[in-house]
PDB file of N, CA and C in Angstrom:
ATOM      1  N   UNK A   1      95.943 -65.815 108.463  1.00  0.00           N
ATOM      2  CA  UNK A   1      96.832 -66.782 109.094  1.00  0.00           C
ATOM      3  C   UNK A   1      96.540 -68.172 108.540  1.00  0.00           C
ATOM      4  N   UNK A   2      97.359 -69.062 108.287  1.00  0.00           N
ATOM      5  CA  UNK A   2      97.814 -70.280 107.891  1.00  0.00           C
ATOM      6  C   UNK A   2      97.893 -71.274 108.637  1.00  0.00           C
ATOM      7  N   UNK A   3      96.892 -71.907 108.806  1.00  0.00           N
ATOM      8  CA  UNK A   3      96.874 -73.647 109.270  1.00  0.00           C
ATOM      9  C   UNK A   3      97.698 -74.796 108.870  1.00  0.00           C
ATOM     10  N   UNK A   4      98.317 -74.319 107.615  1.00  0.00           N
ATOM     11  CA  UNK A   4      99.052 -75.483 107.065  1.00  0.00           C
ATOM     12  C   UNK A   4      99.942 -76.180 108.323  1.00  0.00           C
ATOM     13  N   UNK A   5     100.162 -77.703 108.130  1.00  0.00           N
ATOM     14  CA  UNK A   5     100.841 -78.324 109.025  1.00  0.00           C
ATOM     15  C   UNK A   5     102.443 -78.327 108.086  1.00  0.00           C
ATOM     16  N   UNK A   6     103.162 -78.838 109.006  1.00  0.00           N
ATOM     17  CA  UNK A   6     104.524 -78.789 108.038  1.00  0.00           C
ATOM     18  C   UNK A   6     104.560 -80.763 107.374  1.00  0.00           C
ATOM     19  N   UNK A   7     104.931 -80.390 106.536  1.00  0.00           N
ATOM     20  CA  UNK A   7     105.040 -81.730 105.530  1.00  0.00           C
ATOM     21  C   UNK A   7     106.649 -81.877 105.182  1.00  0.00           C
ATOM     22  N   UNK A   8     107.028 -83.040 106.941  1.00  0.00           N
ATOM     23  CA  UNK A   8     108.463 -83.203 106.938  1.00  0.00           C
ATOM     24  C   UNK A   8     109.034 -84.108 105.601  1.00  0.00           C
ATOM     25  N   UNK A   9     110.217 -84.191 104.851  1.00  0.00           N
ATOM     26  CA  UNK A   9     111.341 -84.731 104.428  1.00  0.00           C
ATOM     27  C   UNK A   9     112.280 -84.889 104.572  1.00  0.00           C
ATOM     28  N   UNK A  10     112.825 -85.810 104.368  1.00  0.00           N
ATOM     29  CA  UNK A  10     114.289 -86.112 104.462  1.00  0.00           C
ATOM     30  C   UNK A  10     115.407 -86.314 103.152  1.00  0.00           C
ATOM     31  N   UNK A  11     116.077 -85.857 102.613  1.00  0.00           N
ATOM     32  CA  UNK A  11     116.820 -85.867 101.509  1.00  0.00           C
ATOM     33  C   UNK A  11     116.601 -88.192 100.833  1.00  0.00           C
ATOM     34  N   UNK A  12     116.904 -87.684  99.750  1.00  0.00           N
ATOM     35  CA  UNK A  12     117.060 -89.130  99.174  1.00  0.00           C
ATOM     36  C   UNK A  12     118.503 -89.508  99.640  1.00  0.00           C
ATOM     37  N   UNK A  13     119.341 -88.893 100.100  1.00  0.00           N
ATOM     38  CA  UNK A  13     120.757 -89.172 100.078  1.00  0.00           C
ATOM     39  C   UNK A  13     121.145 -89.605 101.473  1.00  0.00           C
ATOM     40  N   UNK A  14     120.055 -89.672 102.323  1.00  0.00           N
ATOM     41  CA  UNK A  14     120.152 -90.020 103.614  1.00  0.00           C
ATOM     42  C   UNK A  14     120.617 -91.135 104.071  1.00  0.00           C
ATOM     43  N   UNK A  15     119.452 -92.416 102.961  1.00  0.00           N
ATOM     44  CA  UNK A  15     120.171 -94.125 103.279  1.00  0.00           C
ATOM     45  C   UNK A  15     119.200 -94.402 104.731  1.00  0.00           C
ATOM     46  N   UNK A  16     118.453 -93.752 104.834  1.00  0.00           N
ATOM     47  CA  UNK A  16     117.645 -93.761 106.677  1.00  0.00           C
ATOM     48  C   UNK A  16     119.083 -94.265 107.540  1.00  0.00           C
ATOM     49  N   UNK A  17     120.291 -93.584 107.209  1.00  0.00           N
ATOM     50  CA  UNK A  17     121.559 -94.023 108.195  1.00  0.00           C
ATOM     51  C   UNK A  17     120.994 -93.623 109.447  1.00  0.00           C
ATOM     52  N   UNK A  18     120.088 -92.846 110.043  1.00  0.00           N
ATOM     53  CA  UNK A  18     119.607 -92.074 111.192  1.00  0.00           C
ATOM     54  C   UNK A  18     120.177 -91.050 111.852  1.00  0.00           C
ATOM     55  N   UNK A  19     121.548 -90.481 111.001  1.00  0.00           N
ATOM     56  CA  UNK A  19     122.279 -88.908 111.236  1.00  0.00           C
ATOM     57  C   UNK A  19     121.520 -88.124 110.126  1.00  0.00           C
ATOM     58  N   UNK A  20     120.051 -87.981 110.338  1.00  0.00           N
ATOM     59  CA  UNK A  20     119.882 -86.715 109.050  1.00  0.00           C
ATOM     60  C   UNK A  20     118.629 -85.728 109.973  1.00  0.00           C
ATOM     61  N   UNK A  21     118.743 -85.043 108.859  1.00  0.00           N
ATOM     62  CA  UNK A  21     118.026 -84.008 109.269  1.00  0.00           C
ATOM     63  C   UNK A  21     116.570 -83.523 108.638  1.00  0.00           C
ATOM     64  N   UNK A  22     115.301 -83.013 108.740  1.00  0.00           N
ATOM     65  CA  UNK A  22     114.092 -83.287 108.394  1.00  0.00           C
ATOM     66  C   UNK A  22     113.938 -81.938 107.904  1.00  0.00           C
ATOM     67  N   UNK A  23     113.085 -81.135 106.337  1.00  0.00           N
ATOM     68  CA  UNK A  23     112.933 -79.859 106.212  1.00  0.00           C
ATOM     69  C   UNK A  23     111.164 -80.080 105.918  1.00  0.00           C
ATOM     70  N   UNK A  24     110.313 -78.841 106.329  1.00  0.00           N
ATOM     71  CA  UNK A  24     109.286 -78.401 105.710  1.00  0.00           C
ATOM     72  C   UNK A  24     109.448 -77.898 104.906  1.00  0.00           C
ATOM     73  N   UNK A  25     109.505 -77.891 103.762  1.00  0.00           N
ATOM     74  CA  UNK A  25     109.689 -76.846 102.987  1.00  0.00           C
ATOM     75  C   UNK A  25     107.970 -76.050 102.361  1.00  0.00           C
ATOM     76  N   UNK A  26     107.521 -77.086 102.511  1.00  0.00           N
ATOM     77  CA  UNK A  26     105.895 -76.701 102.136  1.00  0.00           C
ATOM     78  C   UNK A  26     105.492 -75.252 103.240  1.00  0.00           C
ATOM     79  N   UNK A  27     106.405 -75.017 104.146  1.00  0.00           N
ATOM     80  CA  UNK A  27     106.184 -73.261 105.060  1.00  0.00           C
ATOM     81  C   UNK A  27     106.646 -72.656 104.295  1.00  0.00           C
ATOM     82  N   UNK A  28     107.732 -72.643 103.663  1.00  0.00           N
ATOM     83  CA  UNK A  28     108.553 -71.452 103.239  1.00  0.00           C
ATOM     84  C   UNK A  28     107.729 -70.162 102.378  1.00  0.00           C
ATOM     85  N   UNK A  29     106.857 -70.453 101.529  1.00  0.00           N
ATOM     86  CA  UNK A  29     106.417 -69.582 101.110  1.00  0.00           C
ATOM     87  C   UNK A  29     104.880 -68.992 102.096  1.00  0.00           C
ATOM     88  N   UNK A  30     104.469 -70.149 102.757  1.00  0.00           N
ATOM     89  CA  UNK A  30     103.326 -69.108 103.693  1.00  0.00           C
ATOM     90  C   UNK A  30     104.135 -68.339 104.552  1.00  0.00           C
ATOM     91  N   UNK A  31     104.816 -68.314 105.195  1.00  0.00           N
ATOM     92  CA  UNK A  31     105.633 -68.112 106.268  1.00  0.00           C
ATOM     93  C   UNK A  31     106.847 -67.384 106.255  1.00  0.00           C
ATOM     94  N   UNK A  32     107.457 -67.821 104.753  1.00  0.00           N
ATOM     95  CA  UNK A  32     109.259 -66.913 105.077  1.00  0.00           C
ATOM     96  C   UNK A  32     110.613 -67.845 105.556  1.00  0.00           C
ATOM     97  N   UNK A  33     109.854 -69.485 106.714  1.00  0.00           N
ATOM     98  CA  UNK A  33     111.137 -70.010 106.832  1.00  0.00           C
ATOM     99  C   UNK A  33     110.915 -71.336 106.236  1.00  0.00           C
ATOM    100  N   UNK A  34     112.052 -72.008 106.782  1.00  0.00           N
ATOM    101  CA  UNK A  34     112.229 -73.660 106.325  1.00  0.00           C
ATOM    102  C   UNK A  34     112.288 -74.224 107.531  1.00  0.00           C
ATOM    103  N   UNK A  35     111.484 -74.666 108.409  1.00  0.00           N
ATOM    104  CA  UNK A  35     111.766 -75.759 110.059  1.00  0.00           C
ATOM    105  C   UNK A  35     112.637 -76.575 109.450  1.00  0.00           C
ATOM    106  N   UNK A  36     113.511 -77.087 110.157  1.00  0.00           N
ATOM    107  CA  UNK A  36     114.183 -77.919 110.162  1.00  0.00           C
ATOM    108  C   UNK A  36     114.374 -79.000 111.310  1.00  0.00           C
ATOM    109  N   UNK A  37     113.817 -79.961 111.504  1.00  0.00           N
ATOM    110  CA  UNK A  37     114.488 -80.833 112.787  1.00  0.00           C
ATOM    111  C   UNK A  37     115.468 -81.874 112.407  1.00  0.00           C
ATOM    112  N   UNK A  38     115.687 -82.364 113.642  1.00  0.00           N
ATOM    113  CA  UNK A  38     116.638 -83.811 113.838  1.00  0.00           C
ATOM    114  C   UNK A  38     115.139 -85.236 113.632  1.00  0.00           C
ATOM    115  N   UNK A  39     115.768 -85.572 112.415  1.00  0.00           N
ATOM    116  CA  UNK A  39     115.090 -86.584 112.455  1.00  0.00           C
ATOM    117  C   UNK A  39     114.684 -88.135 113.246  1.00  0.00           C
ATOM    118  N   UNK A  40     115.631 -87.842 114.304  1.00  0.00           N
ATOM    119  CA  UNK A  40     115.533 -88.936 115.546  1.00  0.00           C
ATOM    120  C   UNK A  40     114.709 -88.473 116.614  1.00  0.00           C
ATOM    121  N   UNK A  41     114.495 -87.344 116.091  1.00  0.00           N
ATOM    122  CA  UNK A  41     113.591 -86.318 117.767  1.00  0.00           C
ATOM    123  C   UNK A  41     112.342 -85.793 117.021  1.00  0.00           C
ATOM    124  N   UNK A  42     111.724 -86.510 116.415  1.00  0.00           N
ATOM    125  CA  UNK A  42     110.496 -85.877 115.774  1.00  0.00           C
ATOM    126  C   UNK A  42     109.136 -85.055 116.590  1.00  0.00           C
ATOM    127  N   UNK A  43     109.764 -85.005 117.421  1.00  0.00           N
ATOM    128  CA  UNK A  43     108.856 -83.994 118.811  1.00  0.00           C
ATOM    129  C   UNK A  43     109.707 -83.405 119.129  1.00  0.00           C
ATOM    130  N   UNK A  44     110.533 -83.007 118.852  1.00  0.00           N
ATOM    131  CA  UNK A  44     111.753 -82.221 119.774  1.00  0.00           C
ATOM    132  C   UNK A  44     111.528 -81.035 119.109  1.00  0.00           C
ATOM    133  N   UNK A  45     112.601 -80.176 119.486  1.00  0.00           N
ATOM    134  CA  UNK A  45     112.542 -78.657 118.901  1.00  0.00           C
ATOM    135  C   UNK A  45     112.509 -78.578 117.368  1.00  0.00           C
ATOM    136  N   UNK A  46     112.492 -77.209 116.945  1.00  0.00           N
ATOM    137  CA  UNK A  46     112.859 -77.193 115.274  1.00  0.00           C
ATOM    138  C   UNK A  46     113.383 -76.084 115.284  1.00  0.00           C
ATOM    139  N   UNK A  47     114.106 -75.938 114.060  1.00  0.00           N
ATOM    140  CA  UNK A  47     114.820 -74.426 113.924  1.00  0.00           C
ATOM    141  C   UNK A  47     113.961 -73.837 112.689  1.00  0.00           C
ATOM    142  N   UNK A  48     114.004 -72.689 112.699  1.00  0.00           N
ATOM    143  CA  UNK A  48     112.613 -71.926 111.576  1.00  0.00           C
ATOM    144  C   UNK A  48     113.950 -70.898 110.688  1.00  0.00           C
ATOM    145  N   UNK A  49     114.718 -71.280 109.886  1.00  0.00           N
ATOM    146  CA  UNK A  49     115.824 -70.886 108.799  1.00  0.00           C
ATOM    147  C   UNK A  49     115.000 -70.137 107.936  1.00  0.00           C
ATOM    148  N   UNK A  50     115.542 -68.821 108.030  1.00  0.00           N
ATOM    149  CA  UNK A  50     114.581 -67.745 106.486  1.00  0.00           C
ATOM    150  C   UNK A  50     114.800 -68.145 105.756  1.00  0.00           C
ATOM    151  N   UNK A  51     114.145 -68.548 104.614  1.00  0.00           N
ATOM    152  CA  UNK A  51     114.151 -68.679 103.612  1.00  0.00           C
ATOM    153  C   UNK A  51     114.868 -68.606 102.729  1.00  0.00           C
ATOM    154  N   UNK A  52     115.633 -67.089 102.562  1.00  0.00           N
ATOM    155  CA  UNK A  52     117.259 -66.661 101.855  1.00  0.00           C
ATOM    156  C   UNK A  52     118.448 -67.245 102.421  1.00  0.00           C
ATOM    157  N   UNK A  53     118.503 -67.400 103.867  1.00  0.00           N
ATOM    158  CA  UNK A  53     119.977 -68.299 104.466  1.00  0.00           C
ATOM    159  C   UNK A  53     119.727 -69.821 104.138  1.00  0.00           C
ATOM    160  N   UNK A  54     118.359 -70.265 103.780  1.00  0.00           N
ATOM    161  CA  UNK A  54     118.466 -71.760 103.593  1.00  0.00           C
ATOM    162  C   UNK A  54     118.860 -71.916 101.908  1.00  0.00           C
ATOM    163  N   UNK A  55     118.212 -70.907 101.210  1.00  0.00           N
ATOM    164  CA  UNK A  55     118.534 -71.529 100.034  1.00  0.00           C
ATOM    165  C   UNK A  55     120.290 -70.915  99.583  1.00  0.00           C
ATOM    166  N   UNK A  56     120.531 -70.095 100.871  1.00  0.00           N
ATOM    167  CA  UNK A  56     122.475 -69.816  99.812  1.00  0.00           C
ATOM    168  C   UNK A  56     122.549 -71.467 100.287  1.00  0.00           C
ATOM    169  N   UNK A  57     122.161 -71.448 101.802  1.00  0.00           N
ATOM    170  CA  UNK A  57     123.453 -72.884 102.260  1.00  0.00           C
ATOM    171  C   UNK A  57     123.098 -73.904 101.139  1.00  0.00           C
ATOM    172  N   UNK A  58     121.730 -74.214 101.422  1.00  0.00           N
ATOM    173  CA  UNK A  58     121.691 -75.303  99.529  1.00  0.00           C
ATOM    174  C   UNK A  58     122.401 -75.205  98.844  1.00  0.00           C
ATOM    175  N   UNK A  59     122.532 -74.099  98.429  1.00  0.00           N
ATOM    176  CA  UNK A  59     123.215 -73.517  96.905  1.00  0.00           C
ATOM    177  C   UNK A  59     124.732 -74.227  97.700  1.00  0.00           C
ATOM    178  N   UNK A  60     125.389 -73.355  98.497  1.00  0.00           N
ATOM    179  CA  UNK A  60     126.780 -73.657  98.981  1.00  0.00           C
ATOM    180  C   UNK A  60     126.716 -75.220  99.608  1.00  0.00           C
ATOM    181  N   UNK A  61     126.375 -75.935  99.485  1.00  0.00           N
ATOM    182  CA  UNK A  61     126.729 -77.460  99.443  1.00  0.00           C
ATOM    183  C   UNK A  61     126.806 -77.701  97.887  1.00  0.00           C
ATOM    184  N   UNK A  62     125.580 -77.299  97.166  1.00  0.00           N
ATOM    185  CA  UNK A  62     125.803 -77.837  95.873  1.00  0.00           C
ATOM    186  C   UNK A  62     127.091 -77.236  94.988  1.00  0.00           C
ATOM    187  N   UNK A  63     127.469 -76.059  95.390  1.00  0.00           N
ATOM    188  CA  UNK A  63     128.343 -75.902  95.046  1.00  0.00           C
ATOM    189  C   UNK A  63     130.036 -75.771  95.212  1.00  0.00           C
ATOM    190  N   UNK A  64     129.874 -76.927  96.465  1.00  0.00           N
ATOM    191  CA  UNK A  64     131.014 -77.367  97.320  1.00  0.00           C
ATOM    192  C   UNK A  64     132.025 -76.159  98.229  1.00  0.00           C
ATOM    193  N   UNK A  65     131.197 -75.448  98.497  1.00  0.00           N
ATOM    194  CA  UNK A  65     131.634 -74.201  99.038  1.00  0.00           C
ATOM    195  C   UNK A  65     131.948 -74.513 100.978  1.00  0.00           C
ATOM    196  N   UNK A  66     131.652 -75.646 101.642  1.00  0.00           N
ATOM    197  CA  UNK A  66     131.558 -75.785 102.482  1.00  0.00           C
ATOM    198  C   UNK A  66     132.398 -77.084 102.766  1.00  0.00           C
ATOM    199  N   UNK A  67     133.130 -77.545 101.634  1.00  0.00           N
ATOM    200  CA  UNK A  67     134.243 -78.819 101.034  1.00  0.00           C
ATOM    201  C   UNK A  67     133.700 -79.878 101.404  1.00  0.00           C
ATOM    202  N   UNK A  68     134.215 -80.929 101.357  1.00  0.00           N
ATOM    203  CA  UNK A  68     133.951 -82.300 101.353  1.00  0.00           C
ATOM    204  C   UNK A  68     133.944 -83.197 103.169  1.00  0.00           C
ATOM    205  N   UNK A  69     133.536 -83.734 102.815  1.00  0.00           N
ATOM    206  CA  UNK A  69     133.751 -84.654 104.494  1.00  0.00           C
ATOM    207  C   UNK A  69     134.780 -86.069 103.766  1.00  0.00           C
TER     208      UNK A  69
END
């Protein structure tokens, strides 16, 4: 078992506007997921995304599969 703590980020594309969202990604390979929180609630809950559904949705933003805002 794995002590690692999670080592939050926030995308460069954020602007600190304060609508973003925070990933560990440093779990994914001990573990299997990606936590994800709300970066305004940094004690609040997290969601634990497997690993394979986080990287299609990556993929499907980068590849505009989810369209534009």
């Amino acid at each position: 078992m794995t002590t690692e703590s999670p080592r939050w980020f926030k995308s460069s594309y954020s602007n600190n506007g304060g609508d973003c969202v925070e990933v560990a990604a440093n779990l994914a390979d001990p573990h299997g997921v990606v936590p994800i929180r709300d970066s305004k609630t940094s004690d609040g809950p997290t969601l634990g995304i497997p690993v394979g559904a986080f990287t299609a949705f990556v993929t499907g933003i980068k590849t505009g599969e989810f369209g534009t805002v």
